[in-house]
N, C-alpha and C. Protein backbone atom coordinates (compact mmCIF):
# COMPACT_ATOMS: atom_id res chain seq x y z
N UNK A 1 61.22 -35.65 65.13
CA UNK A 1 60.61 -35.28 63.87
C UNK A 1 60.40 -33.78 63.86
N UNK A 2 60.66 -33.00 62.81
CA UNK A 2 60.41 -31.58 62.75
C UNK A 2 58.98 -31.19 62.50
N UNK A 3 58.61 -30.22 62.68
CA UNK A 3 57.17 -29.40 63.20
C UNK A 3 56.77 -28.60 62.26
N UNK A 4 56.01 -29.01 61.76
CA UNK A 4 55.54 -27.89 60.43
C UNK A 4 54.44 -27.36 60.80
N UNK A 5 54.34 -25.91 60.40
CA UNK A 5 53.26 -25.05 60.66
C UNK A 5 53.09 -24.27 59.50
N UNK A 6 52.39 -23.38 59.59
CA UNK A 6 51.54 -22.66 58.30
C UNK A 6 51.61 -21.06 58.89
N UNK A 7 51.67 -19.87 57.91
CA UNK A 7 51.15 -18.92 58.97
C UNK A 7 51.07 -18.01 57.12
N UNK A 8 50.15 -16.92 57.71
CA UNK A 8 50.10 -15.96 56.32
C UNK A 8 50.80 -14.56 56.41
N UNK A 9 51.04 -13.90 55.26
CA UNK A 9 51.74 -12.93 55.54
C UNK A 9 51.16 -12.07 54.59
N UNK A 10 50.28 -11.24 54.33
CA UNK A 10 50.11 -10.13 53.27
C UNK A 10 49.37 -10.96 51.93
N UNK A 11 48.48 -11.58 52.84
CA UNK A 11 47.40 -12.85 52.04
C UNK A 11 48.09 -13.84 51.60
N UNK A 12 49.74 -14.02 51.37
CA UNK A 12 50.50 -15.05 51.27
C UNK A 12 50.43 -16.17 51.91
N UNK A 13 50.16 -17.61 52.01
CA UNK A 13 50.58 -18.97 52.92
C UNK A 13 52.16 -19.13 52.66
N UNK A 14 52.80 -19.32 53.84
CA UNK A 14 54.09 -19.85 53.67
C UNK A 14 54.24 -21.08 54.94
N UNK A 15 54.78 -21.77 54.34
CA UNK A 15 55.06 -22.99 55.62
C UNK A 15 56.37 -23.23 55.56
N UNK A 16 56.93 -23.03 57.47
CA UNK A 16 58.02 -23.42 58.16
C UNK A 16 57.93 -24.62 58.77
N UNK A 17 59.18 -25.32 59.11
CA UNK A 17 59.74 -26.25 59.46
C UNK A 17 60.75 -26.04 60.28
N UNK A 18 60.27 -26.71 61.89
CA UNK A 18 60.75 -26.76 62.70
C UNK A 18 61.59 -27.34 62.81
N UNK A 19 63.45 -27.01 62.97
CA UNK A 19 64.30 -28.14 63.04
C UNK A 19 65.06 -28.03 64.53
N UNK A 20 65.79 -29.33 64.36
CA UNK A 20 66.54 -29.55 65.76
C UNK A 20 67.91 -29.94 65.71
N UNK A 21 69.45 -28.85 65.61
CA UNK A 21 70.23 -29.77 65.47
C UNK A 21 71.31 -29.54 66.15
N UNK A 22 72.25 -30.13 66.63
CA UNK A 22 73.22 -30.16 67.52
C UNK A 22 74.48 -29.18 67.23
N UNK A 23 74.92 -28.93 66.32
CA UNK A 23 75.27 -28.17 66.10
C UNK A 23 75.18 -27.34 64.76
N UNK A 24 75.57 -26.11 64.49
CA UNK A 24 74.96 -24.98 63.42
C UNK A 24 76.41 -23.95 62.98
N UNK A 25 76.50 -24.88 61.84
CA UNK A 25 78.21 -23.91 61.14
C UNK A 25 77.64 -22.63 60.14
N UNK A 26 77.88 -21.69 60.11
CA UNK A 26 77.81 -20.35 59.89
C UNK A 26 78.75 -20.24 58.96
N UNK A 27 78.87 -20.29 57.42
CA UNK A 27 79.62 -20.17 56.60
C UNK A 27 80.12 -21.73 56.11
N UNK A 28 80.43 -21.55 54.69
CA UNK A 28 80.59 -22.70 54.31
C UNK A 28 81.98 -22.77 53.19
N UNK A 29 83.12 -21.85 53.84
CA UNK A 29 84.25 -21.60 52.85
C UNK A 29 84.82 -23.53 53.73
N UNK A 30 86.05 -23.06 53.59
CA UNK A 30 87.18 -24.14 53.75
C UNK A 30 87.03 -24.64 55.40
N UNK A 31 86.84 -23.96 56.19
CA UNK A 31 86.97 -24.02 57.49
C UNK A 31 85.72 -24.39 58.46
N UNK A 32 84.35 -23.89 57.31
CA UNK A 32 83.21 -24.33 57.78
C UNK A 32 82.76 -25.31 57.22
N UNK A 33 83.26 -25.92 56.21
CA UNK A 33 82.88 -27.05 55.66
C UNK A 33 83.63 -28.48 56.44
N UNK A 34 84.64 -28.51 56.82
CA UNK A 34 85.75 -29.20 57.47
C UNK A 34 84.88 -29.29 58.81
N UNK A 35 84.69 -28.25 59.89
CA UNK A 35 83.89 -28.01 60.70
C UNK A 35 82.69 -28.97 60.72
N UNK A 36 81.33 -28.81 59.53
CA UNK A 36 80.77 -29.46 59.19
C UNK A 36 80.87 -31.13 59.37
N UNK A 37 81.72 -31.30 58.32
CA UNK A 37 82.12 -32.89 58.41
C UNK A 37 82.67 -33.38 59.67
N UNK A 38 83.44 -32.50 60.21
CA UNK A 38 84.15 -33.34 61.41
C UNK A 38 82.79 -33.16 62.57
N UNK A 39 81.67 -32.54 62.36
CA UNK A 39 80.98 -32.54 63.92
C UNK A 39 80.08 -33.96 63.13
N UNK A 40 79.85 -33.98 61.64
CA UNK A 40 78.68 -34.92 61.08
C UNK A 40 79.53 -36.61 61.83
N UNK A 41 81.14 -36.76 61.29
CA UNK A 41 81.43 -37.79 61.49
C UNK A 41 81.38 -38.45 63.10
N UNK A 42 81.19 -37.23 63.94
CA UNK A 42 81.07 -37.42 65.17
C UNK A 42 79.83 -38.36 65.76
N UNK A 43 78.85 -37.85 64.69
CA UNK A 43 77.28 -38.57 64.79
C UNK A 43 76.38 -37.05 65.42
N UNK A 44 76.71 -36.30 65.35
CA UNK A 44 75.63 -35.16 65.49
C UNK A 44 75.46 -34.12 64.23
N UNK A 45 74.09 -34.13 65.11
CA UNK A 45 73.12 -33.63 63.89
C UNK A 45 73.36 -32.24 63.42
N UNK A 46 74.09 -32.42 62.11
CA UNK A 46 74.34 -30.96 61.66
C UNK A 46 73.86 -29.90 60.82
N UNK A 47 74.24 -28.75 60.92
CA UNK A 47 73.65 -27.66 59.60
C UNK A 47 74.58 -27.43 59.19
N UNK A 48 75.01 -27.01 57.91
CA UNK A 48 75.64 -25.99 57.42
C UNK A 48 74.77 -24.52 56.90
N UNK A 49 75.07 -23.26 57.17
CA UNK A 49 74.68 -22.53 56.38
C UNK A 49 75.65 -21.51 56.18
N UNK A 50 74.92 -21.05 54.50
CA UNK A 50 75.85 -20.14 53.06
C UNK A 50 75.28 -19.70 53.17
N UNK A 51 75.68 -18.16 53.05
CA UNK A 51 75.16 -17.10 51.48
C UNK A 51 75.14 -17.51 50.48
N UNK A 52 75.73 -18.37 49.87
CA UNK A 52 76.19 -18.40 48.70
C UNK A 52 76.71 -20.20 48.85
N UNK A 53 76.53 -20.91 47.32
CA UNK A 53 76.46 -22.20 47.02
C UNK A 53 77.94 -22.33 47.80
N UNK A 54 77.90 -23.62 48.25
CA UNK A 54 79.80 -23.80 49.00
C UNK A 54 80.41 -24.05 47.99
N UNK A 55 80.39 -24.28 46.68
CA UNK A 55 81.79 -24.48 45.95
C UNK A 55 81.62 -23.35 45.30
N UNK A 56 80.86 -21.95 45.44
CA UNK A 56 80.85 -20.75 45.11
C UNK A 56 82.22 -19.97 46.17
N UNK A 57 82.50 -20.42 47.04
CA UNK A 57 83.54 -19.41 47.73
C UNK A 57 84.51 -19.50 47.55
N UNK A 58 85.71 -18.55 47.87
CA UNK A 58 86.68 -18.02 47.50
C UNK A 58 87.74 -18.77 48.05
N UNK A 59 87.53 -20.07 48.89
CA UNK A 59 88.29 -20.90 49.49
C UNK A 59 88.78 -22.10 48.36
């Protein structure tokens, strides 16, 4: 289960969430999305992360 905590910043509250996952794809054009799916179908726990929405890229 992930870990939530609290912390302030410049009188701001913001709360993070602790995650845990097996593997972590870095871009989400054609090659990181494929990436993605093939580690998800494996059964491990995945991320994807964008700059930018994935059917926003140039792939």
């Amino acid at each position: 289960m992930a870990k939530t905590d609290s912390t302030s910043i410049n009188g701001k509250a913001y709360t993070y969430v602790d995650h845990k996952f097996d593997v972590v794809v870095v871009g989400a054009g054609g090659a990181g999305l494929r990436a993605t799916l093939g580690m998800a179908e494996q059964g491990l726990k995945t991320a994807c992360i964008t700059k930018v929405f994935p059917t926003r890229s140039h792939t």
